[in-house]
PDB file of N, CA and C in Angstrom:
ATOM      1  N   UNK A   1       0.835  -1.172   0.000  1.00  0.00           N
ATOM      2  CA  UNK A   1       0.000   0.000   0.000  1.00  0.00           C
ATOM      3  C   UNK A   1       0.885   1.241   0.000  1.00  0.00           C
ATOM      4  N   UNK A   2       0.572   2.435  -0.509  1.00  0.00           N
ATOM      5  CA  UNK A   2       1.498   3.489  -1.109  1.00  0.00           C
ATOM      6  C   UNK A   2       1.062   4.437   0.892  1.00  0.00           C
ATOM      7  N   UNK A   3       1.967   5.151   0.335  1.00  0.00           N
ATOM      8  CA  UNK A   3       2.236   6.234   1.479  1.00  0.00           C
ATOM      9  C   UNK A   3       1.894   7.528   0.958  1.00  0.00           C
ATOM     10  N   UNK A   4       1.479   8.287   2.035  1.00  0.00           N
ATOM     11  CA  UNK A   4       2.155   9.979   1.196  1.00  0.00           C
ATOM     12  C   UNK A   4       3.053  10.571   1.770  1.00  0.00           C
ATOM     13  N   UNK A   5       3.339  11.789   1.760  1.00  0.00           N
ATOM     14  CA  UNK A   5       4.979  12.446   1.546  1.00  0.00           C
ATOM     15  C   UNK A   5       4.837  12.609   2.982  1.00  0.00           C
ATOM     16  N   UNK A   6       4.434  12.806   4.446  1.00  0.00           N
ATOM     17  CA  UNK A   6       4.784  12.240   5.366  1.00  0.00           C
ATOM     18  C   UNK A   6       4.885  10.702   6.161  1.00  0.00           C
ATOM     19  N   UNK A   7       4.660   9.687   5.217  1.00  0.00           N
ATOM     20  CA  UNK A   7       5.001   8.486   5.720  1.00  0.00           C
ATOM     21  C   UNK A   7       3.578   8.229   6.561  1.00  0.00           C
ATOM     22  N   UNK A   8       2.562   8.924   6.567  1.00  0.00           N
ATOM     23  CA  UNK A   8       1.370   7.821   7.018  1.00  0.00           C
ATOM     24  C   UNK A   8       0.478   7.278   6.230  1.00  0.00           C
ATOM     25  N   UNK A   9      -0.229   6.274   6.259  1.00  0.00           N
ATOM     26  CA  UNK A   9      -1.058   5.559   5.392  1.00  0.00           C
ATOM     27  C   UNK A   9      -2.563   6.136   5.411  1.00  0.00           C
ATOM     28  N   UNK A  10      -2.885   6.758   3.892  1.00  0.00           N
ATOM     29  CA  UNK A  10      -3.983   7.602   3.887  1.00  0.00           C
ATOM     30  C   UNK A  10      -5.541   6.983   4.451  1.00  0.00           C
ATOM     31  N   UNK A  11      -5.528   5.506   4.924  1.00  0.00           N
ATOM     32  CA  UNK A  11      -6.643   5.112   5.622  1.00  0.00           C
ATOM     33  C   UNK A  11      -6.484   5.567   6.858  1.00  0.00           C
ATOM     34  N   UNK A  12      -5.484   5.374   7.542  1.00  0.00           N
ATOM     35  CA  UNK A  12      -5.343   5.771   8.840  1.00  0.00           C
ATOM     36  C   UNK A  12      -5.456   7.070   8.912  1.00  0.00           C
ATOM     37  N   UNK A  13      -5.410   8.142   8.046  1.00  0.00           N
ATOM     38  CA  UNK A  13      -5.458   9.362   7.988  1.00  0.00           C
ATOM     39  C   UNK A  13      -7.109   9.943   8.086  1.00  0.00           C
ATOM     40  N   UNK A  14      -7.540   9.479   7.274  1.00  0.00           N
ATOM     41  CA  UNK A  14      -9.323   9.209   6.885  1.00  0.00           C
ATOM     42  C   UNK A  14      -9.701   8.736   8.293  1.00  0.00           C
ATOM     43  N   UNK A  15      -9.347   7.477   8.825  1.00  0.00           N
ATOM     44  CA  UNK A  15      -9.725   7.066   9.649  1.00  0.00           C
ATOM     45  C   UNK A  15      -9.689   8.338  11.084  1.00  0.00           C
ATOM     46  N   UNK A  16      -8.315   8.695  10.951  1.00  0.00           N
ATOM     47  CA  UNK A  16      -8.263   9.304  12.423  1.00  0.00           C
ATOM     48  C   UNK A  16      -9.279  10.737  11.983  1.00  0.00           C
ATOM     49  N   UNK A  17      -9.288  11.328  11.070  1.00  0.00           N
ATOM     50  CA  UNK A  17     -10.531  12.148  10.821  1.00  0.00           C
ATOM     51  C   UNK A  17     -11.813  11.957  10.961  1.00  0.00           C
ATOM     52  N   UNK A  18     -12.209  10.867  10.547  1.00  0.00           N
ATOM     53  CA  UNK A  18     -13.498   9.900  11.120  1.00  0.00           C
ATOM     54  C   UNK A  18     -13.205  10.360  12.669  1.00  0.00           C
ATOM     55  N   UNK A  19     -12.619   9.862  13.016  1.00  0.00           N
ATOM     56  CA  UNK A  19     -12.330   9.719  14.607  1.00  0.00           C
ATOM     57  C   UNK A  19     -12.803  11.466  14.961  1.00  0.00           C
ATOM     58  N   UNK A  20     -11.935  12.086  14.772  1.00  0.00           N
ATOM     59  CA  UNK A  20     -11.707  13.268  15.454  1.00  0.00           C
ATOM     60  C   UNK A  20     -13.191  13.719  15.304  1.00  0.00           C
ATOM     61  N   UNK A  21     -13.795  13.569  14.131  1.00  0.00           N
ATOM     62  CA  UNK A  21     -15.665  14.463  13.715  1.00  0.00           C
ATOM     63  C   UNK A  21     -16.340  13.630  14.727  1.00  0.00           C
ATOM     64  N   UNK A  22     -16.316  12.424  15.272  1.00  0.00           N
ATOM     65  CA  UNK A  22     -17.238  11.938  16.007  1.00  0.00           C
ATOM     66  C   UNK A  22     -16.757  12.981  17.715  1.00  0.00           C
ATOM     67  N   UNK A  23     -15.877  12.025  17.737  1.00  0.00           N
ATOM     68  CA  UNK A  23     -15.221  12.709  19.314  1.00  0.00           C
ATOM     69  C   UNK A  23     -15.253  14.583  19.043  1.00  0.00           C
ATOM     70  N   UNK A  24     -15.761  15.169  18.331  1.00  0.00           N
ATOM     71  CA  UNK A  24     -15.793  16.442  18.072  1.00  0.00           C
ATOM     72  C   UNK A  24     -17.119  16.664  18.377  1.00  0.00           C
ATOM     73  N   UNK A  25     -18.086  15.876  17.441  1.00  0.00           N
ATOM     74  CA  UNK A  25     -19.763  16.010  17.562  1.00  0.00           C
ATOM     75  C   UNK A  25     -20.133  15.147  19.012  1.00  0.00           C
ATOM     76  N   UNK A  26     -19.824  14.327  20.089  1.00  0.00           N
ATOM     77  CA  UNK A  26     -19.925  13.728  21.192  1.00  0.00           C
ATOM     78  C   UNK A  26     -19.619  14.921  21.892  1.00  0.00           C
ATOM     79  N   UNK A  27     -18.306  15.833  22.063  1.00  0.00           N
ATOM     80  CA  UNK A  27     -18.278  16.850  23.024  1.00  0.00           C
ATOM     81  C   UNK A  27     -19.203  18.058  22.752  1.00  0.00           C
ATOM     82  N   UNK A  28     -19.426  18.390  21.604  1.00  0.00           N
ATOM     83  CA  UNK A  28     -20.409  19.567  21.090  1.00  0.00           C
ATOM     84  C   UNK A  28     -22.079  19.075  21.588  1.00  0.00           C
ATOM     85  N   UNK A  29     -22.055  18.060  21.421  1.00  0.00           N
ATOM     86  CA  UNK A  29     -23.978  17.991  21.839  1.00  0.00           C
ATOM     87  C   UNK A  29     -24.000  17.414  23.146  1.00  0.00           C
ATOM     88  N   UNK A  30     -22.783  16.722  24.093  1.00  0.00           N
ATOM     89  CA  UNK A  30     -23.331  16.399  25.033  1.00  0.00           C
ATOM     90  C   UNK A  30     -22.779  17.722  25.950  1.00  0.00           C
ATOM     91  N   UNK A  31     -21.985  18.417  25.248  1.00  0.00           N
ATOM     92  CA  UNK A  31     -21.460  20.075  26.416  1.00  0.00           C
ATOM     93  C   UNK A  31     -22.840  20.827  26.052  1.00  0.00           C
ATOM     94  N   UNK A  32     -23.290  20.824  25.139  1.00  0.00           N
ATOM     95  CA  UNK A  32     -24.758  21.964  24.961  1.00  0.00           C
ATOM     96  C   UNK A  32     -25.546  21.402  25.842  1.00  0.00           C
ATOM     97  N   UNK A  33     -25.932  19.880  25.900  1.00  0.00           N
ATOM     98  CA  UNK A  33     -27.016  19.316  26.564  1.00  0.00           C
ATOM     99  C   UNK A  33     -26.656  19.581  27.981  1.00  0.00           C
ATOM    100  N   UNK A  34     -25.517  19.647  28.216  1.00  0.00           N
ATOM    101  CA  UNK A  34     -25.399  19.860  29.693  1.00  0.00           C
ATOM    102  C   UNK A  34     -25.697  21.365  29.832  1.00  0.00           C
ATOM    103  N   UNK A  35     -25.112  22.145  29.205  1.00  0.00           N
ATOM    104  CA  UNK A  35     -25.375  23.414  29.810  1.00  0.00           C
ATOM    105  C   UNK A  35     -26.929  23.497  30.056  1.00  0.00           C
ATOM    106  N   UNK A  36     -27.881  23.116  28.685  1.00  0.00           N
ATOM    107  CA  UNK A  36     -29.019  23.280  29.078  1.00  0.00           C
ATOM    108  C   UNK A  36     -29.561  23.124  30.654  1.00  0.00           C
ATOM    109  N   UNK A  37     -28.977  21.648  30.902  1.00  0.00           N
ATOM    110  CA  UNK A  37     -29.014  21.386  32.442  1.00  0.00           C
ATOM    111  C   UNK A  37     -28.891  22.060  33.462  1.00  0.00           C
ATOM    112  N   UNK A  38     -27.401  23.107  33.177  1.00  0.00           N
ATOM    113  CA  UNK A  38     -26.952  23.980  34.477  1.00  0.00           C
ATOM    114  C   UNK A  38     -27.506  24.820  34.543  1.00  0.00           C
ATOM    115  N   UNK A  39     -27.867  25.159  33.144  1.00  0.00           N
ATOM    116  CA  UNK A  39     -28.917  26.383  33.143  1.00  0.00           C
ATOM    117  C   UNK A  39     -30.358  25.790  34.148  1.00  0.00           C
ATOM    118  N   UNK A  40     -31.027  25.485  33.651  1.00  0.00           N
ATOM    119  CA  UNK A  40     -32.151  24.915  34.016  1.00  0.00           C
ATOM    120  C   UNK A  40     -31.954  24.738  35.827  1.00  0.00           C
ATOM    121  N   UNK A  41     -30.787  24.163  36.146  1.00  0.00           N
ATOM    122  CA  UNK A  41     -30.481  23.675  37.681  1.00  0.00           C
ATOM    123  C   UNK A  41     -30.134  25.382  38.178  1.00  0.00           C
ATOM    124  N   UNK A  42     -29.707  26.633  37.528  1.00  0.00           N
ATOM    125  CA  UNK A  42     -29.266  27.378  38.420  1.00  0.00           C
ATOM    126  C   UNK A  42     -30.600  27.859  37.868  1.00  0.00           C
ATOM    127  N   UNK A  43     -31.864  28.172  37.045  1.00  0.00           N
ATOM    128  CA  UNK A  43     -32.383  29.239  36.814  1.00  0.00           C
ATOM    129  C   UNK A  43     -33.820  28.779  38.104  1.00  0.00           C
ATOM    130  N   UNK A  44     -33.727  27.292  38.679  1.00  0.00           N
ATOM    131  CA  UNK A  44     -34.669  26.847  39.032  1.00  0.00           C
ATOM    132  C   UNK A  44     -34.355  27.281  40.749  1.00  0.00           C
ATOM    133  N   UNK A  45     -33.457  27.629  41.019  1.00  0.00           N
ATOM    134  CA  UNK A  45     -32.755  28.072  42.620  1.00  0.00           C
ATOM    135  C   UNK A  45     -33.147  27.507  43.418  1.00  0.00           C
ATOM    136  N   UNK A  46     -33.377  26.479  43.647  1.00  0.00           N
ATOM    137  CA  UNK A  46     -34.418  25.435  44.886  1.00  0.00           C
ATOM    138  C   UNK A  46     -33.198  25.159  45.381  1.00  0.00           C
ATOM    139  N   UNK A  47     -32.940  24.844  46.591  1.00  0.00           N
ATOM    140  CA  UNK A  47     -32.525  24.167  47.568  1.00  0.00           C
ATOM    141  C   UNK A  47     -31.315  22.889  47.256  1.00  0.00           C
ATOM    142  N   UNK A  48     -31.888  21.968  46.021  1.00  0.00           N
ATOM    143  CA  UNK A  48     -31.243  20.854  45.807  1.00  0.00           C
ATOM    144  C   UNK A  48     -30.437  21.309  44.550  1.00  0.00           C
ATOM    145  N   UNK A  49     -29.511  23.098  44.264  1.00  0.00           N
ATOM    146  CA  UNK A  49     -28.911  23.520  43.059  1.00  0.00           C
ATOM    147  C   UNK A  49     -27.699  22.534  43.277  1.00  0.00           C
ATOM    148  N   UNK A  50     -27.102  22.386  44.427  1.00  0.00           N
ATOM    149  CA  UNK A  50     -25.722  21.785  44.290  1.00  0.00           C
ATOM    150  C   UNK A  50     -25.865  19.902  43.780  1.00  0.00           C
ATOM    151  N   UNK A  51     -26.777  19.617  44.238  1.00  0.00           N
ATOM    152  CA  UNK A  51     -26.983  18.031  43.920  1.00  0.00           C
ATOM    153  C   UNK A  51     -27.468  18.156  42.238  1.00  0.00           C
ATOM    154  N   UNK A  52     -27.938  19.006  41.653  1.00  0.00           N
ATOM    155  CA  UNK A  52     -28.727  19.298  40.368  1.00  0.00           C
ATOM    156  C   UNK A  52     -27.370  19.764  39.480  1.00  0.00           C
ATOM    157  N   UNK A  53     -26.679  20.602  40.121  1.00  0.00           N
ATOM    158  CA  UNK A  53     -25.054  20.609  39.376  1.00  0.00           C
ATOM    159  C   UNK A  53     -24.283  19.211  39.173  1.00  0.00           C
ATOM    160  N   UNK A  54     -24.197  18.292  40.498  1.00  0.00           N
ATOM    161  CA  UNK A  54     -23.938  17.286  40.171  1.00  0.00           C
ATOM    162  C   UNK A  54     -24.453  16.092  39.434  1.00  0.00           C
ATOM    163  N   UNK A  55     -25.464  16.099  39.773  1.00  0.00           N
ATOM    164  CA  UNK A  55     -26.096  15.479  38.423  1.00  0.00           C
ATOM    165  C   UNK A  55     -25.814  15.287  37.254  1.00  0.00           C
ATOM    166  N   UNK A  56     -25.738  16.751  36.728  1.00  0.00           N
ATOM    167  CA  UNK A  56     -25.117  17.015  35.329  1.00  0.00           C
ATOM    168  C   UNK A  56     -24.130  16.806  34.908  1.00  0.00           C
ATOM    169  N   UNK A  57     -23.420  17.047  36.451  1.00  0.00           N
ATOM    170  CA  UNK A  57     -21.550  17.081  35.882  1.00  0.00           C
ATOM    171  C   UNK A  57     -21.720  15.356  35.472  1.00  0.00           C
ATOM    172  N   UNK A  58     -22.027  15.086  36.330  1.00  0.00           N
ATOM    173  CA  UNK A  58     -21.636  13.326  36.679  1.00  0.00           C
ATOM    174  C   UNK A  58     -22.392  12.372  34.882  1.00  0.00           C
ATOM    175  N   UNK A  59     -23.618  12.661  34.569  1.00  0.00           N
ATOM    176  CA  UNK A  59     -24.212  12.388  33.728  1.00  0.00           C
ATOM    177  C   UNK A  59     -23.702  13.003  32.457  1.00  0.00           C
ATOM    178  N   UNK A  60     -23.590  14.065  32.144  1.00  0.00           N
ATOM    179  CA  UNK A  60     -23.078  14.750  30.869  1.00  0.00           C
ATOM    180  C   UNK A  60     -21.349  14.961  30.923  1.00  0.00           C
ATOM    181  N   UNK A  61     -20.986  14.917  31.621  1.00  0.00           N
ATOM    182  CA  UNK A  61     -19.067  15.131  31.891  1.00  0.00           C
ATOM    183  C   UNK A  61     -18.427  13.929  31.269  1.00  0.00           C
ATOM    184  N   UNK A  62     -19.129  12.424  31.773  1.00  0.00           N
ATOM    185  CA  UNK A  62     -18.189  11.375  31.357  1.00  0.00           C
ATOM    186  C   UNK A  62     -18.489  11.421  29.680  1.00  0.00           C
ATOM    187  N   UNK A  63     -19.433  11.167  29.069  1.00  0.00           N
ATOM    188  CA  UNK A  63     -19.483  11.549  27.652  1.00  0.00           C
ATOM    189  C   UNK A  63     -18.342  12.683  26.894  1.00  0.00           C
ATOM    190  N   UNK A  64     -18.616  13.724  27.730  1.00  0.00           N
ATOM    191  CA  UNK A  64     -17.167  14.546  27.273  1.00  0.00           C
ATOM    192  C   UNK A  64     -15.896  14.232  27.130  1.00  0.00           C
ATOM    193  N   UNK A  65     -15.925  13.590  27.979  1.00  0.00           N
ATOM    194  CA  UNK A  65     -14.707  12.862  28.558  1.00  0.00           C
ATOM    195  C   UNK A  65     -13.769  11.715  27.313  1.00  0.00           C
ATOM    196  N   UNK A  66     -15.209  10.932  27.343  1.00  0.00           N
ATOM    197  CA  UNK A  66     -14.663  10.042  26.434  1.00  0.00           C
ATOM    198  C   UNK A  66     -14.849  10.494  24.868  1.00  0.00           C
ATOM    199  N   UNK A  67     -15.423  11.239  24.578  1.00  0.00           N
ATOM    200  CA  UNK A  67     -15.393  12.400  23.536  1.00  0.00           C
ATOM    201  C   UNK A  67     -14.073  12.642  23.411  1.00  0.00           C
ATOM    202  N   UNK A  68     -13.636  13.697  24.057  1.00  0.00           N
ATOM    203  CA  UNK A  68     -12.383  13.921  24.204  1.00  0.00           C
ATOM    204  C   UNK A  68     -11.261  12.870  24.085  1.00  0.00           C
ATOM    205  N   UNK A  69     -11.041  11.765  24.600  1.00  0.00           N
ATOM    206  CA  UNK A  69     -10.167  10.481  24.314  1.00  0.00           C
ATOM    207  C   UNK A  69     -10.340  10.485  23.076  1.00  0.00           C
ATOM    208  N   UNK A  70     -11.828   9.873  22.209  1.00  0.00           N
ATOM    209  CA  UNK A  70     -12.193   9.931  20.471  1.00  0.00           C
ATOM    210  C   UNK A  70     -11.089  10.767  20.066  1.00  0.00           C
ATOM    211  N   UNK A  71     -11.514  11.621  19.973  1.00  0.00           N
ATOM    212  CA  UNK A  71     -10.830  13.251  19.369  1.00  0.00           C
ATOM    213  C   UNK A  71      -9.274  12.914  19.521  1.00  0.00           C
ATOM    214  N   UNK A  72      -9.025  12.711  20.831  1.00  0.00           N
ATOM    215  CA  UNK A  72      -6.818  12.869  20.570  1.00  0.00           C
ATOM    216  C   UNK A  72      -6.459  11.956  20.336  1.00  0.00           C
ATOM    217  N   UNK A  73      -7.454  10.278  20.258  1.00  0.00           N
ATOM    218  CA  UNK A  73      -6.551   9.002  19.325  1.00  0.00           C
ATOM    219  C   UNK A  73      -6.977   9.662  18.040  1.00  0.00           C
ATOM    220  N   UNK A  74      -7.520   9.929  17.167  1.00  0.00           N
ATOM    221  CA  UNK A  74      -8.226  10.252  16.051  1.00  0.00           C
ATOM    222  C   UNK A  74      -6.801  11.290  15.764  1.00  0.00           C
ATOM    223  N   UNK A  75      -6.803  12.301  16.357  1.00  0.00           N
ATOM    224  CA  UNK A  75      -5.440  13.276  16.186  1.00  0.00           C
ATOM    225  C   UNK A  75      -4.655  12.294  16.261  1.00  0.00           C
ATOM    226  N   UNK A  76      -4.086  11.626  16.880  1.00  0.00           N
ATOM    227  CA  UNK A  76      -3.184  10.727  16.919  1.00  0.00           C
ATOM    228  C   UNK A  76      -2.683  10.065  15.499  1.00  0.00           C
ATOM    229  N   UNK A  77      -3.757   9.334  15.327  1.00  0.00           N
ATOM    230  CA  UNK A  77      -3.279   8.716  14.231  1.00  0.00           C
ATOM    231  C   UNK A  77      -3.259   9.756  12.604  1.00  0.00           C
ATOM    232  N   UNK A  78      -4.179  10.760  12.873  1.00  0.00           N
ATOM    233  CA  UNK A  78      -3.649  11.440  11.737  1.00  0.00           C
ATOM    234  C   UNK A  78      -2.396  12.457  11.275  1.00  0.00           C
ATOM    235  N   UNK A  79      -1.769  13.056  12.662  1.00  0.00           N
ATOM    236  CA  UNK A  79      -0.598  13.283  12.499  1.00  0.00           C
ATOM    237  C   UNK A  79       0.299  12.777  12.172  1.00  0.00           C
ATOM    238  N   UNK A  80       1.380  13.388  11.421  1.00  0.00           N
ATOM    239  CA  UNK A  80       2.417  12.449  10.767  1.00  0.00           C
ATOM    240  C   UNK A  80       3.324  11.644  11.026  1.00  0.00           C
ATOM    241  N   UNK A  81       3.946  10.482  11.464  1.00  0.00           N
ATOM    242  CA  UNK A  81       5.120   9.954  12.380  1.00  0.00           C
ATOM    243  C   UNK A  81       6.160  10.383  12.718  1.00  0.00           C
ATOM    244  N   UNK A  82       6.630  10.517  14.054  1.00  0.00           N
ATOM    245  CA  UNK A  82       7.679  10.900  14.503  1.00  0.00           C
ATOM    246  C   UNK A  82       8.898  10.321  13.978  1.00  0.00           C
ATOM    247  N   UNK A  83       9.673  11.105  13.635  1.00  0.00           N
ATOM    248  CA  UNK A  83      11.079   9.433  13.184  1.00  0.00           C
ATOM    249  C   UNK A  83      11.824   9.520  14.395  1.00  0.00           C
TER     250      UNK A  83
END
């Protein structure tokens, strides 16, 4: 299989782009969906705001999270090799 002029293989290149748009669109809709949340938890001011913050963090954060992992193997493999 051919190379291009930095020495990575253009599937893996495609691929880690694949990668990066998902782990890109996972942090973009589950960080909006949360804010909706914080919003909603601070605009509602009851008593239970700090458990209603956590909630969110705890429920919408790990998605980010692993969003984020997506996204820097995805960078990973599309950057060019170190020699």
């Amino acid at each position: 299989m051919s190379s291009d002029q930095d020495g990575r293989d253009p599937v893996a290149r495609l691929f880690g782009a694949l990668l990066m748009a998902v782990g890109g669109l996972m942090m973009t809709l589950c960080g909006l969906c949360s804010l909706v949340g914080v919003i909603y938890a601070v605009g509602s001011g009851g008593s239970d705001m700090g458990f209603s913050l956590l909630f969110v963090l705890s429920f919408g954060g790990v998605p980010i999270i692993v969003g984020l992992g997506i996204f820097w193997l995805g960078r990973s493999l599309r950057s060019p090799k170190r020699r």
